[in-house]
N, C-alpha and C. Protein backbone atom coordinates (compact mmCIF):
# COMPACT_ATOMS: atom_id res chain seq x y z
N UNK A 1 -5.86 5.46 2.85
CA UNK A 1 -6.53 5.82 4.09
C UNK A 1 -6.15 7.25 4.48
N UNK A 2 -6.65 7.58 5.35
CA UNK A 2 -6.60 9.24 5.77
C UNK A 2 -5.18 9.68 6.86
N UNK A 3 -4.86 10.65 6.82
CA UNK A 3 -3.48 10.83 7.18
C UNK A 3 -4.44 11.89 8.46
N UNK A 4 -2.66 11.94 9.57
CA UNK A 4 -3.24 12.74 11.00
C UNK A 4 -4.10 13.77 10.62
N UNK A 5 -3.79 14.93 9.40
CA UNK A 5 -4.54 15.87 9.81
C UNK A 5 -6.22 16.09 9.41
N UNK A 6 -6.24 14.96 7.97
CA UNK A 6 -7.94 14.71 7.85
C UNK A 6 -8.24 13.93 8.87
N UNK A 7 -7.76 13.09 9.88
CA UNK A 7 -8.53 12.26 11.22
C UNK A 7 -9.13 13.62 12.34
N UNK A 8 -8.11 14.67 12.16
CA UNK A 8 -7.76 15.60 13.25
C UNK A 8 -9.40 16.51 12.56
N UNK A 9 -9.26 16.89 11.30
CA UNK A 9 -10.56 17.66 10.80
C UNK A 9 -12.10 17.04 11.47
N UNK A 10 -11.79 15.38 11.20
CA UNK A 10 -13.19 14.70 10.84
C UNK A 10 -13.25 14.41 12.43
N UNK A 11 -12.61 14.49 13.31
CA UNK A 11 -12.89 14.62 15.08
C UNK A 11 -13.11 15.35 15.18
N UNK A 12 -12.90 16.78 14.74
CA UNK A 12 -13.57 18.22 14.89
C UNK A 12 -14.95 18.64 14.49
N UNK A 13 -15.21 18.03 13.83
CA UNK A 13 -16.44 17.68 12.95
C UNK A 13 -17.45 16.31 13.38
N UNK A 14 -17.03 15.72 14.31
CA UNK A 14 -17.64 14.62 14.68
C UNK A 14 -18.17 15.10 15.96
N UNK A 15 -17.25 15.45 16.57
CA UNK A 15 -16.98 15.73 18.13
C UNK A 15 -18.11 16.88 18.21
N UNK A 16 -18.28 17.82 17.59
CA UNK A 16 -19.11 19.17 18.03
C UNK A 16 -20.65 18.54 18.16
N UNK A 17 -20.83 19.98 19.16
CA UNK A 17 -22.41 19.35 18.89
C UNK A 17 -23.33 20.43 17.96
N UNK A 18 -24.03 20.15 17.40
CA UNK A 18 -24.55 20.67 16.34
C UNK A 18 -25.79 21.29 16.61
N UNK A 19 -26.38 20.61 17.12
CA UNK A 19 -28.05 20.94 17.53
C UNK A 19 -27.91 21.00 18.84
N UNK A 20 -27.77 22.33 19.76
CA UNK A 20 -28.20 22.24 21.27
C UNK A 20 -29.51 22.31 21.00
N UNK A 21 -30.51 22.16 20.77
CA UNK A 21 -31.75 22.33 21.22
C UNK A 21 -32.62 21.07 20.92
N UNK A 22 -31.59 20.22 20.67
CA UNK A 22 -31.66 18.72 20.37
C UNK A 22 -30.78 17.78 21.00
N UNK A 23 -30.66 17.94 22.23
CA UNK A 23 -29.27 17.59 22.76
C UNK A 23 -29.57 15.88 22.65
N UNK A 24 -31.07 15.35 22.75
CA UNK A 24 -31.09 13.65 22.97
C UNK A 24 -30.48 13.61 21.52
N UNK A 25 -31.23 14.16 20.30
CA UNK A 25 -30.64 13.52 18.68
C UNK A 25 -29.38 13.34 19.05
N UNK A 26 -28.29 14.39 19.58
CA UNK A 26 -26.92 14.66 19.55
C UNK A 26 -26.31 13.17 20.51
N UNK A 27 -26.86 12.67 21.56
CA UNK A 27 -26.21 11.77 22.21
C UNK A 27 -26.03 10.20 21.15
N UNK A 28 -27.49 10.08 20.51
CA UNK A 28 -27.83 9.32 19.49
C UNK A 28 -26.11 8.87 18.63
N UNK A 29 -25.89 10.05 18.05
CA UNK A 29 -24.45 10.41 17.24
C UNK A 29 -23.90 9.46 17.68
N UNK A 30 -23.39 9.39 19.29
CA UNK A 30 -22.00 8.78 19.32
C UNK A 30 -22.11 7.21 19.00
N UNK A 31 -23.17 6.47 18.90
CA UNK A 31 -23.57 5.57 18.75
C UNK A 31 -23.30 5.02 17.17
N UNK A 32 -23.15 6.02 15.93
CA UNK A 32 -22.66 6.45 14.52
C UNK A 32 -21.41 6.51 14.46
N UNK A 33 -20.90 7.55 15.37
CA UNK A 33 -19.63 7.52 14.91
C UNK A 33 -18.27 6.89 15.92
N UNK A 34 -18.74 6.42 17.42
CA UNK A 34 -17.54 5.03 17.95
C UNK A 34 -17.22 4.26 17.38
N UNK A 35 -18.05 3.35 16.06
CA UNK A 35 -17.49 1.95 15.40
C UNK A 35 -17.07 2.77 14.66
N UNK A 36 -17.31 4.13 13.70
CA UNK A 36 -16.61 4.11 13.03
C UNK A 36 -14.87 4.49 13.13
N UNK A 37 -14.65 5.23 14.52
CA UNK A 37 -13.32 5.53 15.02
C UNK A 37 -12.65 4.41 15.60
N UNK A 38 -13.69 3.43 15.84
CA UNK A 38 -13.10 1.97 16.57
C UNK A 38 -12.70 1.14 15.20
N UNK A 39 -13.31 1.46 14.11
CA UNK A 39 -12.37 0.71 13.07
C UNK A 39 -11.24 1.55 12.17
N UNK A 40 -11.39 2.73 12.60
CA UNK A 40 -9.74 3.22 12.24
C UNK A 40 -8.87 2.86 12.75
N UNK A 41 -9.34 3.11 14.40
CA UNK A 41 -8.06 1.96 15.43
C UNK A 41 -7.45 1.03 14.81
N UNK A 42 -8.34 0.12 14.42
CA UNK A 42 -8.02 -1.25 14.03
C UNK A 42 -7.19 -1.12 12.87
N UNK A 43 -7.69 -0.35 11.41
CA UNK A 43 -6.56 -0.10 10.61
C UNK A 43 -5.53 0.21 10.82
N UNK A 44 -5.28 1.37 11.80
CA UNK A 44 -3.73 2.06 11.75
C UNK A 44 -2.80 1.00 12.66
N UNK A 45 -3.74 0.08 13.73
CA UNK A 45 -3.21 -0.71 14.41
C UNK A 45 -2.88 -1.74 13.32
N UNK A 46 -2.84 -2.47 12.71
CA UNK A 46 -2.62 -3.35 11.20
C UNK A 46 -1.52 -2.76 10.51
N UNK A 47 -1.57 -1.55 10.38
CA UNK A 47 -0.69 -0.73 9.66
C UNK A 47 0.88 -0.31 10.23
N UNK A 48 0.33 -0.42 11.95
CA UNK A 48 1.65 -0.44 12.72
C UNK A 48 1.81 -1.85 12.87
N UNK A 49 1.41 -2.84 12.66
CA UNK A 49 2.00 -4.34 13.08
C UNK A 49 2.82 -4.57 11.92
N UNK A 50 2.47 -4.08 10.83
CA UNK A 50 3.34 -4.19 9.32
C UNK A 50 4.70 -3.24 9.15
N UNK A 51 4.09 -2.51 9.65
CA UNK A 51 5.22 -1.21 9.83
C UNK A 51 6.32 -2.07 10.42
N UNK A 52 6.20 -2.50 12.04
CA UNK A 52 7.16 -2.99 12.77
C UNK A 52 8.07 -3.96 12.03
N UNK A 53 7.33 -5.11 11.34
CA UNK A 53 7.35 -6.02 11.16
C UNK A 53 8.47 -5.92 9.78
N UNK A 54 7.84 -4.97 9.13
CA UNK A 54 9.29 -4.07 7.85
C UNK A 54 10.04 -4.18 8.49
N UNK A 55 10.13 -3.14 9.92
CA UNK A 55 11.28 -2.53 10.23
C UNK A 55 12.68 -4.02 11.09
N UNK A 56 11.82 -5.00 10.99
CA UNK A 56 12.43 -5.76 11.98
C UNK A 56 13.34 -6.67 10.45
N UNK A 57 12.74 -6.53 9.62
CA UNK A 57 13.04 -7.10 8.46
C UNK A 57 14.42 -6.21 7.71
N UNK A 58 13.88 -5.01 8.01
CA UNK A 58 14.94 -4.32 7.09
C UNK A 58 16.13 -4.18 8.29
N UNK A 59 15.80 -4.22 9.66
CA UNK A 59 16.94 -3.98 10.22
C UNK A 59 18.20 -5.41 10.16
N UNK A 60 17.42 -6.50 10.03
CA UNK A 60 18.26 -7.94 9.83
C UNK A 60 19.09 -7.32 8.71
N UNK A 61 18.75 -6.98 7.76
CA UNK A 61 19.19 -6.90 6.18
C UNK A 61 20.22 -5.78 6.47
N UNK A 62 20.52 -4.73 6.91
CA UNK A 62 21.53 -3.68 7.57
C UNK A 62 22.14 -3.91 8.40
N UNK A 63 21.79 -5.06 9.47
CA UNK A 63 23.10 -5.84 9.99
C UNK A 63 23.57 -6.45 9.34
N UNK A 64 23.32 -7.12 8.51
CA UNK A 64 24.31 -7.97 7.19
C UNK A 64 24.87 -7.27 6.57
N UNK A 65 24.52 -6.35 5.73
CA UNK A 65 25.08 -5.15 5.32
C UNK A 65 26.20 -4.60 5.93
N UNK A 66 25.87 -4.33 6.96
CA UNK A 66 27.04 -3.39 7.71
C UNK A 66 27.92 -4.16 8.19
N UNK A 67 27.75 -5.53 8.49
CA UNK A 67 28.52 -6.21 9.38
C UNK A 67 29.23 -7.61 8.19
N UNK A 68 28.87 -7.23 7.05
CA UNK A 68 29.98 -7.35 6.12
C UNK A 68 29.31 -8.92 5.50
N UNK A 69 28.33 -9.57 6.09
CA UNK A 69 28.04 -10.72 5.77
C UNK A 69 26.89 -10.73 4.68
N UNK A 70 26.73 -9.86 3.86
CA UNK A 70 25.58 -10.02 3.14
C UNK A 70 26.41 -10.39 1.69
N UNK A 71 25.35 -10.79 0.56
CA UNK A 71 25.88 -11.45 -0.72
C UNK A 71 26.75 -10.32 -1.45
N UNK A 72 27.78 -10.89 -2.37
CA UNK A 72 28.49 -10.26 -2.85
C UNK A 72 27.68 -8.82 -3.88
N UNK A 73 26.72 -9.50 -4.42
CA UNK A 73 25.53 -9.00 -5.36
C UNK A 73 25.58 -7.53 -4.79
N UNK A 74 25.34 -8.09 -3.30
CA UNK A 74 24.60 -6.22 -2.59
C UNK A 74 25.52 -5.39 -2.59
N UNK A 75 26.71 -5.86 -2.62
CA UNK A 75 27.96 -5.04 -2.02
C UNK A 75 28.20 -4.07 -3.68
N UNK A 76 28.21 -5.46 -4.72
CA UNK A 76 28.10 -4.79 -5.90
C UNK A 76 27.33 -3.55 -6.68
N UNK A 77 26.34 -3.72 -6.31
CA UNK A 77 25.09 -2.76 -6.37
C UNK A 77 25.74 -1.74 -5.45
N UNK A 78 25.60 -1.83 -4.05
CA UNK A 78 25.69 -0.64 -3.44
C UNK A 78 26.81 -0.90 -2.53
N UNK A 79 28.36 -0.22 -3.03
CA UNK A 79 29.63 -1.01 -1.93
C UNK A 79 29.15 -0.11 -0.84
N UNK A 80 30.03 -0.81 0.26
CA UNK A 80 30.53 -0.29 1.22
C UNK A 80 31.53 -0.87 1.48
N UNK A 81 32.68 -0.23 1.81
CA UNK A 81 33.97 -0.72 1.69
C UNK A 81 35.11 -0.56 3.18
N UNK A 82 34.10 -0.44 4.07
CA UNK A 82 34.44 -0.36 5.77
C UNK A 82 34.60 -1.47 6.17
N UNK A 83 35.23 -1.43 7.46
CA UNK A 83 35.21 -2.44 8.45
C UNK A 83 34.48 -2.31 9.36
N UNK A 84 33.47 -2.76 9.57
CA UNK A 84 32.76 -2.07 10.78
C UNK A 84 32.81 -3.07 12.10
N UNK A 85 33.48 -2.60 13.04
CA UNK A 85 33.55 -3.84 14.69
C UNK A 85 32.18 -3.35 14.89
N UNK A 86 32.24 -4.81 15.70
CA UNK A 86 31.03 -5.03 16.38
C UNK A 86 30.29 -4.06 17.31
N UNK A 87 31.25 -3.80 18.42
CA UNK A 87 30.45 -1.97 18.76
C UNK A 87 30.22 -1.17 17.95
N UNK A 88 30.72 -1.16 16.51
CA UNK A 88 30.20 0.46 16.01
C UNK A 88 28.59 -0.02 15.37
N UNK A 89 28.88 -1.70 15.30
CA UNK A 89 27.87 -2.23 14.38
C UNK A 89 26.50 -1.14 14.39
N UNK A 90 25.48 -0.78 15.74
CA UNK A 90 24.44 -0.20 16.33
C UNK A 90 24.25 0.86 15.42
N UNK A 91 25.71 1.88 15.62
CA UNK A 91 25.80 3.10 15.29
C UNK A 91 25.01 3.08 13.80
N UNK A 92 25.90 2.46 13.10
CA UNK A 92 25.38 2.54 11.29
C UNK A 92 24.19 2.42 10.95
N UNK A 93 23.41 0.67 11.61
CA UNK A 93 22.33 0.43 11.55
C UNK A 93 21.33 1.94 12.05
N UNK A 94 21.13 2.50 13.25
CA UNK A 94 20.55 3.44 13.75
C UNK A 94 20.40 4.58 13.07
N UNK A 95 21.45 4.22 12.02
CA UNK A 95 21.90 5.63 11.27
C UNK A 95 21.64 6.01 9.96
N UNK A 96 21.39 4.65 9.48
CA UNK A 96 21.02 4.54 8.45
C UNK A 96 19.78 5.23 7.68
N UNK A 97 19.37 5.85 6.64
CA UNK A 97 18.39 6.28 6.46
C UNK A 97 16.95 5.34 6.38
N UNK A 98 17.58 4.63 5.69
CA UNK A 98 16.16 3.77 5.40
C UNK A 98 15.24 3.12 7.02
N UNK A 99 16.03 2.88 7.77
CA UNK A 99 16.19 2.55 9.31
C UNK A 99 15.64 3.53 9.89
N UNK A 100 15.84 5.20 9.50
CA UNK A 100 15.29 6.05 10.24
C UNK A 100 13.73 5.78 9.60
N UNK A 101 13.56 6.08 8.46
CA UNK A 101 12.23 5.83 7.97
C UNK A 101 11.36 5.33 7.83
N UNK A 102 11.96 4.03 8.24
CA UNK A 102 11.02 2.88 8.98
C UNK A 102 10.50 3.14 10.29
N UNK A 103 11.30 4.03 11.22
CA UNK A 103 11.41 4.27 12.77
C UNK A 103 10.56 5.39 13.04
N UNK A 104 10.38 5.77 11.41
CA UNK A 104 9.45 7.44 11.81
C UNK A 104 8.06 7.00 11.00
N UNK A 105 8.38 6.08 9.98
CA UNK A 105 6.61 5.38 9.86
C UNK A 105 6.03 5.18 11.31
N UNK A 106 6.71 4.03 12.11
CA UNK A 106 6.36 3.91 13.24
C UNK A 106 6.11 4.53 14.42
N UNK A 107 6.45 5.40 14.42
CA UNK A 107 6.05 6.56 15.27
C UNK A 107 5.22 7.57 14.71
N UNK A 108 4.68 7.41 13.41
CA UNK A 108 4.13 8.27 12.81
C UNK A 108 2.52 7.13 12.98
N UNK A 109 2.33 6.11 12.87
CA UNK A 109 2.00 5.07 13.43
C UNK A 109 0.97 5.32 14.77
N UNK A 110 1.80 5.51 15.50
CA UNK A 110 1.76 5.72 16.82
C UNK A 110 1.07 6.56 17.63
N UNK A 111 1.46 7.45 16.58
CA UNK A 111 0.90 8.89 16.76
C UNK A 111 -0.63 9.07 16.64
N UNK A 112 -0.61 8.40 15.91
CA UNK A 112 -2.41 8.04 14.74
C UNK A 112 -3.15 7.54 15.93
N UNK A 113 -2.58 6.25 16.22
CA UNK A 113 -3.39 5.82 17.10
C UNK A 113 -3.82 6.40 18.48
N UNK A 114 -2.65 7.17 19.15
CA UNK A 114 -3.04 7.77 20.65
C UNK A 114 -3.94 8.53 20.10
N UNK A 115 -3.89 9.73 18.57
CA UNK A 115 -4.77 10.58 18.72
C UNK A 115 -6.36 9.69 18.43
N UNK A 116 -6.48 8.54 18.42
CA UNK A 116 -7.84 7.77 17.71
C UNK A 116 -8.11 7.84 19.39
N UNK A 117 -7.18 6.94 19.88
CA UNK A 117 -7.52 6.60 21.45
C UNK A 117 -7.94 8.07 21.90
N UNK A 118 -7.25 8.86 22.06
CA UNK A 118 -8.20 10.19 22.54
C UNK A 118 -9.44 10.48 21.89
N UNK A 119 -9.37 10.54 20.85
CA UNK A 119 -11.09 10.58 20.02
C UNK A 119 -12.16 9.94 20.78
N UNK A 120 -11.69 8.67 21.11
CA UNK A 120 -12.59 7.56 21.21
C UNK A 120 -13.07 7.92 22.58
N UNK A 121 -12.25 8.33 23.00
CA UNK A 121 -12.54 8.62 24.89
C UNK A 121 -12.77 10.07 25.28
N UNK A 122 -12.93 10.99 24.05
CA UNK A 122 -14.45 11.90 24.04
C UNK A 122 -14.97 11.76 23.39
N UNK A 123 -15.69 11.07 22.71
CA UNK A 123 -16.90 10.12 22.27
C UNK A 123 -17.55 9.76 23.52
N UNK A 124 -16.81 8.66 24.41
CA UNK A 124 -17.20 8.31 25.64
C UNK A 124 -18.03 9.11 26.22
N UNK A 125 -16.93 10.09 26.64
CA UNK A 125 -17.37 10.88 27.84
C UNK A 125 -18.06 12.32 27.28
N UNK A 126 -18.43 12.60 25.96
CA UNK A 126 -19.57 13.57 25.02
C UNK A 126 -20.78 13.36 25.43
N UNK A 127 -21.13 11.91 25.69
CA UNK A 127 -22.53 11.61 26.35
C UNK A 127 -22.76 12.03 27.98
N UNK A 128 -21.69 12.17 28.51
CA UNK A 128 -21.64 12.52 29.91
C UNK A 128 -21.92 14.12 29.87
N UNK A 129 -21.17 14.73 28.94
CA UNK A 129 -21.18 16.50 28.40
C UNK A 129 -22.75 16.79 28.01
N UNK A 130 -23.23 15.53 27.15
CA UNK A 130 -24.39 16.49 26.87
C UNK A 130 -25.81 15.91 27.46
N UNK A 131 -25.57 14.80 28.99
CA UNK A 131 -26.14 14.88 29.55
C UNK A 131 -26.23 16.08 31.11
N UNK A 132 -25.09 16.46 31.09
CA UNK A 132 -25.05 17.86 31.64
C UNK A 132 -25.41 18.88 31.28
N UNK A 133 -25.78 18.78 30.13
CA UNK A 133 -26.26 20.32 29.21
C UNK A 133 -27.52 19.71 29.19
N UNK A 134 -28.39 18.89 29.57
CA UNK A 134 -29.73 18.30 29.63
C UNK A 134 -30.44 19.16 31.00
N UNK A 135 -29.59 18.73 31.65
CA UNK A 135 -29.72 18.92 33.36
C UNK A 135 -29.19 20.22 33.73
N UNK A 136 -28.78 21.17 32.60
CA UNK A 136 -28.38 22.60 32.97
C UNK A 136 -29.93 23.25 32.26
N UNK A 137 -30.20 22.77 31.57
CA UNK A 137 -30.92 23.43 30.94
C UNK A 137 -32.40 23.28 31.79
N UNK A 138 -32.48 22.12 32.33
CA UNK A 138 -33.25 21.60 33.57
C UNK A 138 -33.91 22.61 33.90
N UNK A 139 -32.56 22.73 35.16
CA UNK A 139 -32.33 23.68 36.13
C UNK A 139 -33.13 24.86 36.13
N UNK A 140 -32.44 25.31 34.40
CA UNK A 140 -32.43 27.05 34.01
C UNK A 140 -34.13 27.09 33.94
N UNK A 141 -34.75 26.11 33.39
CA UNK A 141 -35.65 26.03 33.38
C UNK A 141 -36.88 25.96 34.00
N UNK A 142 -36.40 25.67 35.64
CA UNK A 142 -37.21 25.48 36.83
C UNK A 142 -37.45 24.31 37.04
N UNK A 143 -36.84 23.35 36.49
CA UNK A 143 -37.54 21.57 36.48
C UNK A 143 -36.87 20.93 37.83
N UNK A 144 -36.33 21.43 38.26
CA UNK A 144 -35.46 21.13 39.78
C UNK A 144 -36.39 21.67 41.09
């Protein structure tokens, strides 16, 4: 799927208006391209429920880890050879890389979506813009 800055291109490219001297064709548009920004929503929203849903997974697995209760196997593979008390427990987990990267999918996530939600809500309000450029042109025109 498409990452922030091709969403960021193809809103720039969606969003303009192309034909002023066609402003009804142009209102037509948003009618084309809302479902299609209303089902990116929906992907990246899917994409952050999975995201979370890692992160809630991998964070169980790094409290075991850190807090000394996980299988001997893991320790073997990858020691750690601390004591970690229960207050520092937070610290490690938080600290951890893989933990950050889960935390910055998710906010990377996040990000996607406010900028969709803004898309979507000039889409909205584009039909309000270029029914004002209807009624300017009115005006200019003497139709008032």
């Amino acid at each position: 799927m498409m990452n922030l800055d091709e969403l960021k291109a193809e809103a720039k490219e969606d969003l303009a208006i192309i034909d002023e001297d066609n402003l009804d064709q142009e209102s037509y548009k948003n009618q084309r391209i809302r479902p299609k920004w209303l089902e990116y929503k929906n992907h990246f929203e899917g994409l952050l429920i999975l995201a979370k849903r890692n992160h809630q997974i991998l964070y169980r697995q790094k409290w075991m880890y850190y807090g000394g209760k996980d299988e001997d196997k893991v320790y073997a593979a990858k020691p750690f050879d601390l004591k970690v008390l229960k207050t520092d427990l937070q610290m490690f987990i938080n600290t951890d890389e893989e933990i950050l990267d889960a935390q910055g999918k998710i906010q990377y996530y996040e990000s996607i979506i406010r900028f969709i939600d803004g898309t979507i809500h000039s889409i909205d309000t584009r039909g309000w813009d270029i029914k004002n450029s209807i009624e300017w042109k009115k005006f200019l025109a003497g139709g008032y």
